[in-house]
PDB file of N, CA and C in Angstrom:
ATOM      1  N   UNK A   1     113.031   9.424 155.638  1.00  0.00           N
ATOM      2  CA  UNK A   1     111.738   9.618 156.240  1.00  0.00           C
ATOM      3  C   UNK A   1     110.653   9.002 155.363  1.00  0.00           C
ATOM      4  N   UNK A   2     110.561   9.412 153.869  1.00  0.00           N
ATOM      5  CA  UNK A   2     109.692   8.886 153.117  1.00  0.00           C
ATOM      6  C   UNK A   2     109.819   7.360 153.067  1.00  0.00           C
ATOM      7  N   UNK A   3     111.052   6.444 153.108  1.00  0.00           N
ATOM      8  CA  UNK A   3     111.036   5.311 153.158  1.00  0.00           C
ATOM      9  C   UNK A   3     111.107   4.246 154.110  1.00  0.00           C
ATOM     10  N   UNK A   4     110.792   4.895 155.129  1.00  0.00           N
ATOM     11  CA  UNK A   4     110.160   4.373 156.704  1.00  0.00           C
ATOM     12  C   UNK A   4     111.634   3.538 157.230  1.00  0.00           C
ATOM     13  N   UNK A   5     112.967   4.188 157.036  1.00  0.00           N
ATOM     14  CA  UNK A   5     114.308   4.210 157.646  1.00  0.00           C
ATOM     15  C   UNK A   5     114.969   5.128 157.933  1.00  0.00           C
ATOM     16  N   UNK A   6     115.851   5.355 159.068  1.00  0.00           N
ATOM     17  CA  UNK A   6     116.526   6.189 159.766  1.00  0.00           C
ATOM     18  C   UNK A   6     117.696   5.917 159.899  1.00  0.00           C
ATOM     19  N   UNK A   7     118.490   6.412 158.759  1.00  0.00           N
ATOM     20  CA  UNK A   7     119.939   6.066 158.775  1.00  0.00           C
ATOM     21  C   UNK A   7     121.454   6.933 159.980  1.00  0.00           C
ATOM     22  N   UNK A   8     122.092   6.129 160.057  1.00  0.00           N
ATOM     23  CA  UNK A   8     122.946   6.674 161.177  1.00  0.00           C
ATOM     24  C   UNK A   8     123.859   7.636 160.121  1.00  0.00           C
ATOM     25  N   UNK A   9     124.362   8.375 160.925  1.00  0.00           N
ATOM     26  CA  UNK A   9     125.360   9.431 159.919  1.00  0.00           C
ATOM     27  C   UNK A   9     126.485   9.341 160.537  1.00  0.00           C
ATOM     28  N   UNK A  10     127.548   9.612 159.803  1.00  0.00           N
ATOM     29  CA  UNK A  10     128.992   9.449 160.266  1.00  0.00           C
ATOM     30  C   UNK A  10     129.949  10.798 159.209  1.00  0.00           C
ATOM     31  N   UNK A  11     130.459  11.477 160.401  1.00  0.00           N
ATOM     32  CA  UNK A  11     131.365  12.431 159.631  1.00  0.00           C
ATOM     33  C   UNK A  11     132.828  12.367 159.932  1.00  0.00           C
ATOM     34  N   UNK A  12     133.667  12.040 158.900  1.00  0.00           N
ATOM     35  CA  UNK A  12     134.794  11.911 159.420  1.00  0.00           C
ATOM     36  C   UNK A  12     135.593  12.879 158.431  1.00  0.00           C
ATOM     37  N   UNK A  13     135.239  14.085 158.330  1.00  0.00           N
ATOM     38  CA  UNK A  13     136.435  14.705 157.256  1.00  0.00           C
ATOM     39  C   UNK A  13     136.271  16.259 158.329  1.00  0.00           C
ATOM     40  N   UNK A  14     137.366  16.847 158.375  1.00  0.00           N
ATOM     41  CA  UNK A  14     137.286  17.907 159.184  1.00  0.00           C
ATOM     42  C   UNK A  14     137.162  18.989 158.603  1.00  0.00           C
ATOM     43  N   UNK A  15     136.597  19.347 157.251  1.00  0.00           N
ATOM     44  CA  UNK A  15     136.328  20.499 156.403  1.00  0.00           C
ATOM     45  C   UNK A  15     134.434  20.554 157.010  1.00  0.00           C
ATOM     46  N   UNK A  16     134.146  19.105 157.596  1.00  0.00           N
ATOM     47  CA  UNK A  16     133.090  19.232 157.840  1.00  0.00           C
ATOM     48  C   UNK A  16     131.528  19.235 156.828  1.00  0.00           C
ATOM     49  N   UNK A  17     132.163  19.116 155.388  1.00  0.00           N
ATOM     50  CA  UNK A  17     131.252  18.648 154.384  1.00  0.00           C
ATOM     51  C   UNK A  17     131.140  17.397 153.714  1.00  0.00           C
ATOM     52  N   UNK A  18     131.605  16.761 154.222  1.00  0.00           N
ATOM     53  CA  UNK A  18     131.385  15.653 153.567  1.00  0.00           C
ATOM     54  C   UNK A  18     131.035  14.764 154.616  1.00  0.00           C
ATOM     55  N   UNK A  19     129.544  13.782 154.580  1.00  0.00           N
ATOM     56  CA  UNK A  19     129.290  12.839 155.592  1.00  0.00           C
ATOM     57  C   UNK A  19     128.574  11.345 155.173  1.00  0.00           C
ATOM     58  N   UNK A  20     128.427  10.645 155.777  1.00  0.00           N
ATOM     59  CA  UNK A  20     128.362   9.302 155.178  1.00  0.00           C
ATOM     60  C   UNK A  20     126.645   8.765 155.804  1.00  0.00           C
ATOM     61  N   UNK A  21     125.707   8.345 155.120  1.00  0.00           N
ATOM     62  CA  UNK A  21     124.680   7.805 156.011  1.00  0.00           C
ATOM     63  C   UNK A  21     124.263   6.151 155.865  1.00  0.00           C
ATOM     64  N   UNK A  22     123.973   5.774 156.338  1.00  0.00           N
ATOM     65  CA  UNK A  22     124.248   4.126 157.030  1.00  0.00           C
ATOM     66  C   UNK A  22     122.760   3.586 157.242  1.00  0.00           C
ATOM     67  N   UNK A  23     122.222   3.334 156.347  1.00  0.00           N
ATOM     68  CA  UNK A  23     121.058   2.611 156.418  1.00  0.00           C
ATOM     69  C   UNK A  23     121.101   1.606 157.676  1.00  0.00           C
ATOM     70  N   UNK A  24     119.853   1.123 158.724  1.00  0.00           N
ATOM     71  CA  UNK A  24     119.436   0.082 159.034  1.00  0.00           C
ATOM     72  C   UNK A  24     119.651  -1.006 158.147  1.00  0.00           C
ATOM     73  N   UNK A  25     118.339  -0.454 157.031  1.00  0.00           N
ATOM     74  CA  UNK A  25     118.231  -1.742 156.149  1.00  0.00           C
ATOM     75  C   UNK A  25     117.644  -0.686 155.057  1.00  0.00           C
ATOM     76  N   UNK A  26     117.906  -1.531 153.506  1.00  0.00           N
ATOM     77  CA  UNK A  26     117.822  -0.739 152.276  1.00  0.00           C
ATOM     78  C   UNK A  26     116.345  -1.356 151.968  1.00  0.00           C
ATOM     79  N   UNK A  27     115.481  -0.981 151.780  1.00  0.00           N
ATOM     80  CA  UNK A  27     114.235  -0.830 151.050  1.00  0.00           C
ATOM     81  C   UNK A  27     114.160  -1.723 149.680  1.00  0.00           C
ATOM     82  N   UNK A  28     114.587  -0.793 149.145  1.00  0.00           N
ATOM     83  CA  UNK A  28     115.135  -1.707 147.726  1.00  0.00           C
ATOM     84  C   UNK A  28     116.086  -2.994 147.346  1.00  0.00           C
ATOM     85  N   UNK A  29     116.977  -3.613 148.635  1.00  0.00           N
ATOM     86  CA  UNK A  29     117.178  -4.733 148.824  1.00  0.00           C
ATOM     87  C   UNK A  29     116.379  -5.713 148.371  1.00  0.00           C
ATOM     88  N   UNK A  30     114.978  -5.760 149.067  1.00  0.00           N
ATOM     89  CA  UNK A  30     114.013  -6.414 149.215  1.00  0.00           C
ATOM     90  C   UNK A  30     113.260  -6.984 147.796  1.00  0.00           C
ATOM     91  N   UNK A  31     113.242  -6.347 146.988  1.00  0.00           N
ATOM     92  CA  UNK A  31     113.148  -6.347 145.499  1.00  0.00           C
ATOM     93  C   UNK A  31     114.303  -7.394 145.066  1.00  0.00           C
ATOM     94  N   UNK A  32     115.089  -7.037 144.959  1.00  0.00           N
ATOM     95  CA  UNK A  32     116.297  -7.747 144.293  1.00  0.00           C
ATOM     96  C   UNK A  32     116.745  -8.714 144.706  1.00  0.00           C
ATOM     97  N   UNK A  33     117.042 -10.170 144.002  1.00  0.00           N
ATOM     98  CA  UNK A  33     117.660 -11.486 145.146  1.00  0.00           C
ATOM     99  C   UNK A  33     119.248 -11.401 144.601  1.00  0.00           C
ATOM    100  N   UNK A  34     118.982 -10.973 143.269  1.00  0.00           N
ATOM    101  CA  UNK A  34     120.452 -11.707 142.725  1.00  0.00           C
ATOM    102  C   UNK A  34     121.180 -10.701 141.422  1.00  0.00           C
ATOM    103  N   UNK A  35     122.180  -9.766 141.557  1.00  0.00           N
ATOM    104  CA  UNK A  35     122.062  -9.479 140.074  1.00  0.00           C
ATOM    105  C   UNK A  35     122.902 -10.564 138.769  1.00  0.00           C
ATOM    106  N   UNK A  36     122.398  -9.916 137.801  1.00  0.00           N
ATOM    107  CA  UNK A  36     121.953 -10.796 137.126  1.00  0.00           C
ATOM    108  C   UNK A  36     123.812 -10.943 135.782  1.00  0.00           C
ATOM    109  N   UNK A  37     123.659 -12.529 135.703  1.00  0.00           N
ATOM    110  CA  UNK A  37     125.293 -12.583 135.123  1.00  0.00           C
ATOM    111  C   UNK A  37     125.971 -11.443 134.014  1.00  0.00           C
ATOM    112  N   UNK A  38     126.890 -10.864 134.207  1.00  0.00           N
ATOM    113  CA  UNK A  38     127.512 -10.189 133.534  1.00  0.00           C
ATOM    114  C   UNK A  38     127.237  -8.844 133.757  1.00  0.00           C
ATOM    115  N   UNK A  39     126.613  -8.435 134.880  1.00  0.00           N
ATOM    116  CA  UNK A  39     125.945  -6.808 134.764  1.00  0.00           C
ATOM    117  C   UNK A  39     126.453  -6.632 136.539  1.00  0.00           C
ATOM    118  N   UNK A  40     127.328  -7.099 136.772  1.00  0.00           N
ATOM    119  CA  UNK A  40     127.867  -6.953 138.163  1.00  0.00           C
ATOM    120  C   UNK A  40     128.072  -5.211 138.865  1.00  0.00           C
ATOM    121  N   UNK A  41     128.447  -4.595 137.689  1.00  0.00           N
ATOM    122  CA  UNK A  41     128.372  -3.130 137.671  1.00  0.00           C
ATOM    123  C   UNK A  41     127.123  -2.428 137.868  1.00  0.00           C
ATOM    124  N   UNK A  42     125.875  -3.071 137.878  1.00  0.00           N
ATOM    125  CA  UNK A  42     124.486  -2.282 137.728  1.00  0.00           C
ATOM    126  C   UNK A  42     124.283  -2.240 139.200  1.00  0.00           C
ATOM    127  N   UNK A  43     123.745  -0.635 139.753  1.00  0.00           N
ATOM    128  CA  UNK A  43     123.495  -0.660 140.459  1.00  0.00           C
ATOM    129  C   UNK A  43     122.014   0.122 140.702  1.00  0.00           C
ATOM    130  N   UNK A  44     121.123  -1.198 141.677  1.00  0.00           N
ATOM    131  CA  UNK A  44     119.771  -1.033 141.399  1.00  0.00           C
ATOM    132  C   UNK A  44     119.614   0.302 142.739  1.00  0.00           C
ATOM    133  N   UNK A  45     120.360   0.397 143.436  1.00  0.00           N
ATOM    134  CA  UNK A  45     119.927   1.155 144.231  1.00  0.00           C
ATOM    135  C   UNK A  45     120.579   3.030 143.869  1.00  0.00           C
ATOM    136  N   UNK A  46     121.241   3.031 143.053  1.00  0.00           N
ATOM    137  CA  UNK A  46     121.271   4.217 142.566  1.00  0.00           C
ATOM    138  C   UNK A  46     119.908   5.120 142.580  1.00  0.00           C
ATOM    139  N   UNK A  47     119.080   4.857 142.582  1.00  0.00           N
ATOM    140  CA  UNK A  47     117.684   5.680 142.672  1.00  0.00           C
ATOM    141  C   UNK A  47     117.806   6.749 144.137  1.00  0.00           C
ATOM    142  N   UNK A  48     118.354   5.946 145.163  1.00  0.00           N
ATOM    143  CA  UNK A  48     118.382   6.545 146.161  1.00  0.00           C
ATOM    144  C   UNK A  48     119.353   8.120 146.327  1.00  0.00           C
ATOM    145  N   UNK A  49     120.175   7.766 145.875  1.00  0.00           N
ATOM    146  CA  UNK A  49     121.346   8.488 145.635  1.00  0.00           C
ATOM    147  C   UNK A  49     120.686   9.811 144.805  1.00  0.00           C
ATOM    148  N   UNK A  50     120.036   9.831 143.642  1.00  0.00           N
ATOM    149  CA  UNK A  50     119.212  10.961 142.723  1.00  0.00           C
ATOM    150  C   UNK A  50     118.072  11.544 143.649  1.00  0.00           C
ATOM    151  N   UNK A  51     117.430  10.446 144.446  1.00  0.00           N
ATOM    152  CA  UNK A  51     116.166  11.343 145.168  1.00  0.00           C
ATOM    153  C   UNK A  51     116.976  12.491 146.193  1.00  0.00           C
ATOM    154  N   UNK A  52     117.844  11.876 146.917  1.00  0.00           N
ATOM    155  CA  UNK A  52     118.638  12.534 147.678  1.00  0.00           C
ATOM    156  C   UNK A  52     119.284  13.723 147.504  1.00  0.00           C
ATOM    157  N   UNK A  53     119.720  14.135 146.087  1.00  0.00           N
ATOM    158  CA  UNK A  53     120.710  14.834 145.636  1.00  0.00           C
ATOM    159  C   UNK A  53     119.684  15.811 144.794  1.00  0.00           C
ATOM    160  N   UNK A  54     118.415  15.205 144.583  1.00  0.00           N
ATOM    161  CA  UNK A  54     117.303  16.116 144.010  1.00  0.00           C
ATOM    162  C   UNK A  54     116.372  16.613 145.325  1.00  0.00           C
ATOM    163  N   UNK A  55     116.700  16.215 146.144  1.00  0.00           N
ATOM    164  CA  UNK A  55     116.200  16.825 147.556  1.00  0.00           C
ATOM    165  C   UNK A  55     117.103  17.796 147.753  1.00  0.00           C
ATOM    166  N   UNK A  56     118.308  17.833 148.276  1.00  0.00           N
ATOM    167  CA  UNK A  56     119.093  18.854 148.162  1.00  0.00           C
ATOM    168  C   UNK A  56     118.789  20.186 147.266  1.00  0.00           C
ATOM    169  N   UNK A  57     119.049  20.099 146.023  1.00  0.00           N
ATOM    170  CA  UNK A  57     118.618  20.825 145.023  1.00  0.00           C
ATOM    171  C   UNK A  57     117.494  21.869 145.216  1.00  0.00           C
ATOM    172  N   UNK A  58     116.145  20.854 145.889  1.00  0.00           N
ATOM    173  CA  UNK A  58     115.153  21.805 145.815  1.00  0.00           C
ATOM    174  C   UNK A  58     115.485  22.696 146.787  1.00  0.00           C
ATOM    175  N   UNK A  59     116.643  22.689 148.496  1.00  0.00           N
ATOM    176  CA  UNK A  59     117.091  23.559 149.201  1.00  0.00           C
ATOM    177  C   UNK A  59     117.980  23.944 148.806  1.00  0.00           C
ATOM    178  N   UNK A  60     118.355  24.315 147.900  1.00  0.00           N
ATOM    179  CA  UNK A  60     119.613  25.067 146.970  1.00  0.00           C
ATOM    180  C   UNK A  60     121.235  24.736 147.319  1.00  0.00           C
ATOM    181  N   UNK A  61     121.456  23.371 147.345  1.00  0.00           N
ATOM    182  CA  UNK A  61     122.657  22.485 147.849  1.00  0.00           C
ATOM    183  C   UNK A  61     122.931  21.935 146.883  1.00  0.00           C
ATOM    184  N   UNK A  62     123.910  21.721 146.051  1.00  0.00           N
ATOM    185  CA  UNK A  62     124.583  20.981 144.812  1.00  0.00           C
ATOM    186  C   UNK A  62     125.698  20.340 145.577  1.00  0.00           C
ATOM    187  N   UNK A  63     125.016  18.734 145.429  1.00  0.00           N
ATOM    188  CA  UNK A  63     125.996  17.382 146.335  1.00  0.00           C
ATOM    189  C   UNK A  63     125.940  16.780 145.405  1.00  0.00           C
ATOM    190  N   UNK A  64     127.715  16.132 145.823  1.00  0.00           N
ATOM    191  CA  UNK A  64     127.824  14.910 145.541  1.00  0.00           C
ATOM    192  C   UNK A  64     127.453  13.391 146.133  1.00  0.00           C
ATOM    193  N   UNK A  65     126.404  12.500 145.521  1.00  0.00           N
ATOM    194  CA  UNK A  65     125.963  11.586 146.325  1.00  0.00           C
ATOM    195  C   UNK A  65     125.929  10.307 145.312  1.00  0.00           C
ATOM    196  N   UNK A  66     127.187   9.503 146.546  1.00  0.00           N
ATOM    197  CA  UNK A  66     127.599   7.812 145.556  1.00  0.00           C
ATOM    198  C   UNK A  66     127.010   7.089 146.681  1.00  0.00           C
ATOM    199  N   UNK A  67     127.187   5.752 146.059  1.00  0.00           N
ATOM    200  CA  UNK A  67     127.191   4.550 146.683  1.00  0.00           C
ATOM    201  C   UNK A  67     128.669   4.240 147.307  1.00  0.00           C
ATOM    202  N   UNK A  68     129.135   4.318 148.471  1.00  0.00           N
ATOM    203  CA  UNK A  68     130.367   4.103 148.928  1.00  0.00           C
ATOM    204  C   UNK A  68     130.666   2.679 149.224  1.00  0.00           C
ATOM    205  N   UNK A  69     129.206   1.778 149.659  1.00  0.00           N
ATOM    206  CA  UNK A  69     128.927  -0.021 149.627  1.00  0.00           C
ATOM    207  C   UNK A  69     127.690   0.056 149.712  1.00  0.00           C
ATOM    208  N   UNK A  70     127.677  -1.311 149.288  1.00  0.00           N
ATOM    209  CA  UNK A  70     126.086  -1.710 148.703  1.00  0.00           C
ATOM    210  C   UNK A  70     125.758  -3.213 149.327  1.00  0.00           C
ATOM    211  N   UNK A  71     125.020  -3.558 150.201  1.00  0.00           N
ATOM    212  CA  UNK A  71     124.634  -5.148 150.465  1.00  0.00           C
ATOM    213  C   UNK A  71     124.532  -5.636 149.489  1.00  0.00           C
ATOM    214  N   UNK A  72     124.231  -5.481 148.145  1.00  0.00           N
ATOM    215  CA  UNK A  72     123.369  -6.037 146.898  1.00  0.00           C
ATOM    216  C   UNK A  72     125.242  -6.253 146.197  1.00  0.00           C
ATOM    217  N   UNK A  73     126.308  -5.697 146.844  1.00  0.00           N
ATOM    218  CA  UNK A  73     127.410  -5.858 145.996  1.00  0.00           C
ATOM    219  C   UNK A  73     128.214  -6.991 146.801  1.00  0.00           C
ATOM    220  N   UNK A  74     127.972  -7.286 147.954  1.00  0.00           N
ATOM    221  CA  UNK A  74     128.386  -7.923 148.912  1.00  0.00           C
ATOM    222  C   UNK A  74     129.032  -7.218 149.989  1.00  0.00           C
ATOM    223  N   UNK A  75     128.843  -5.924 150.347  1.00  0.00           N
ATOM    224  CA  UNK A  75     129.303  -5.579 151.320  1.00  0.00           C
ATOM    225  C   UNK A  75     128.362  -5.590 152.704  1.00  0.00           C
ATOM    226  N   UNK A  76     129.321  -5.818 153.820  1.00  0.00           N
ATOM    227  CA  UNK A  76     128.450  -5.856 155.053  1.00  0.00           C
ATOM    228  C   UNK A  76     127.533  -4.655 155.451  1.00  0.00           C
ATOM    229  N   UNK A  77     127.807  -3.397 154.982  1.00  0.00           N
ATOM    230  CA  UNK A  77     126.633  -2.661 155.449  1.00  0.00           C
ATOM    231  C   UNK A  77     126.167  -2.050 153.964  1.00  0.00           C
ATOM    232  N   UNK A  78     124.858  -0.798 153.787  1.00  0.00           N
ATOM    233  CA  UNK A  78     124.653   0.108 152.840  1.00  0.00           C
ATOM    234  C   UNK A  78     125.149   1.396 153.281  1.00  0.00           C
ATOM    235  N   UNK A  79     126.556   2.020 152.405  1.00  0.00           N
ATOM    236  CA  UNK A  79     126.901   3.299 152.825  1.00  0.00           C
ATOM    237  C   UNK A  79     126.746   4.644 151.899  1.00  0.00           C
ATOM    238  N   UNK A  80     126.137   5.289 151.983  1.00  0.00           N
ATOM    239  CA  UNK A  80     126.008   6.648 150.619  1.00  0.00           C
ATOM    240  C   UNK A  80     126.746   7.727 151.754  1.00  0.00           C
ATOM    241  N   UNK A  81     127.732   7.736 150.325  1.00  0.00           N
ATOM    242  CA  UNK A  81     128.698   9.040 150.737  1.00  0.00           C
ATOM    243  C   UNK A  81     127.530  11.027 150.090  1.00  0.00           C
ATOM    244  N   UNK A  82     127.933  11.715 150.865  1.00  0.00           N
ATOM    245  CA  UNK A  82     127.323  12.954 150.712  1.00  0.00           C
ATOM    246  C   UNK A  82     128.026  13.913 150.505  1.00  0.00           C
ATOM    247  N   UNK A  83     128.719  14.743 150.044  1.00  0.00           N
ATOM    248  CA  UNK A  83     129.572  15.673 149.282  1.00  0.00           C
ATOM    249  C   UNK A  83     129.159  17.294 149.205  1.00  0.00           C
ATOM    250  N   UNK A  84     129.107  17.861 149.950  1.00  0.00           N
ATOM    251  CA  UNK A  84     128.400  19.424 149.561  1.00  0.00           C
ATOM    252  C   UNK A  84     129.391  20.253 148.809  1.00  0.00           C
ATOM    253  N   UNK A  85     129.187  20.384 147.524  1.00  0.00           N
ATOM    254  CA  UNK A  85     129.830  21.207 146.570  1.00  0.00           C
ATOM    255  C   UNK A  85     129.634  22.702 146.634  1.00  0.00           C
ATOM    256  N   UNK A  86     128.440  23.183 146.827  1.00  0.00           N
ATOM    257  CA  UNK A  86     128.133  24.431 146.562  1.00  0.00           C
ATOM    258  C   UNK A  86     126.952  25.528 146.807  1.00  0.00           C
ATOM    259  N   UNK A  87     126.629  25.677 147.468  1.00  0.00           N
ATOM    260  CA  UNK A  87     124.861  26.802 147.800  1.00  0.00           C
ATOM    261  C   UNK A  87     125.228  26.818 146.245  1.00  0.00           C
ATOM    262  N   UNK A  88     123.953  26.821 145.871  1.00  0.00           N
ATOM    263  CA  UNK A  88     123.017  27.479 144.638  1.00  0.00           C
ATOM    264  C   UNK A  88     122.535  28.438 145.132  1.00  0.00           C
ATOM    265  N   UNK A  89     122.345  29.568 144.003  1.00  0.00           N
ATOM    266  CA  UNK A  89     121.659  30.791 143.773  1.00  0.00           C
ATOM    267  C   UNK A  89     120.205  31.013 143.410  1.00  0.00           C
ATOM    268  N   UNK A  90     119.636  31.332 144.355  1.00  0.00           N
ATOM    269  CA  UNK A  90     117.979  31.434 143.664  1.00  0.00           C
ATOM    270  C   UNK A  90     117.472  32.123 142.146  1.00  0.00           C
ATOM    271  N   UNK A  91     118.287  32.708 141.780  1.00  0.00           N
ATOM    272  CA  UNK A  91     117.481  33.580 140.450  1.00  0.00           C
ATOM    273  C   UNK A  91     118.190  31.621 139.500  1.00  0.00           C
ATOM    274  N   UNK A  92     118.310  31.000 139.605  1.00  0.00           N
ATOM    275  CA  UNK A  92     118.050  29.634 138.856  1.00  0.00           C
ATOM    276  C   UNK A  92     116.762  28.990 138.622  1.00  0.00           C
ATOM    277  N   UNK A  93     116.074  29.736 140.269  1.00  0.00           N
ATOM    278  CA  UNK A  93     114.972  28.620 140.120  1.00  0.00           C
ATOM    279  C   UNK A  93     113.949  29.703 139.795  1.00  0.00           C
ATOM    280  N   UNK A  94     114.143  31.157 139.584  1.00  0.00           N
ATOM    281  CA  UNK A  94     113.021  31.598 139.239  1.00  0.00           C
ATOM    282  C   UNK A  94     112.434  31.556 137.768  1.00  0.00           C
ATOM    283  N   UNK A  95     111.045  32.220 138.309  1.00  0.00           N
ATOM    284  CA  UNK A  95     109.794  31.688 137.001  1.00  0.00           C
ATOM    285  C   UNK A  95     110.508  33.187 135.897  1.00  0.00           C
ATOM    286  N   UNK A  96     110.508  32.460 134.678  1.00  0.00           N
ATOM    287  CA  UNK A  96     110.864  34.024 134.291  1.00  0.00           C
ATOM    288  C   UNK A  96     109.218  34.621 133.597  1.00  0.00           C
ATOM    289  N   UNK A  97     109.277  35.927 133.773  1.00  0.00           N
ATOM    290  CA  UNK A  97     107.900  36.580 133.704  1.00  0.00           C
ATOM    291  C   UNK A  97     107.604  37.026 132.096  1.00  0.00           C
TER     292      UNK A  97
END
């Protein structure tokens, strides 16, 4: 929502927690033409993956969230896998007095 894309979702595991979302188009693509020799492993779009998983968090959800493909790696689409590990407990996030 904040990054003015609406990714498609896809669930294919029948425990029903784990789901996949499918960018249109990556934002942060657009930035990047080429990475750069010898750093084939860096991945610039990891940012997405932390906002996501720190969104969760603030609704008390502890996920796992990768890069499953990346356009920027050469794959035909952008896929982030989503993982729900666990409800969190509120006395974590309280203020202590």
């Amino acid at each position: 929502m904040y990054l003015g894309i609406t990714p498609s979702v896809t669930c294919n595991n029948s425990s029903r927690n784990e789901f996949s979302l499918i960018p249109d188009k990556n934002p942060l693509v657009e930035f990047v033409e080429e990475l750069p020799a010898g750093r084939s492993s860096l991945c610039y779009c990891s940012l997405l993956c932390g906002i996501i998983r720190g969104a969760l968090e603030m609704v008390h959800l502890a996920a796992d969230v990768t890069f499953l493909q990346n356009r920027l790696k050469g794959d035909s689409v952008t896929e982030i896998g989503i993982t729900f590990l666990k409800k969190l407990g509120k006395e974590k996030y309280r203020w202590k007095k």
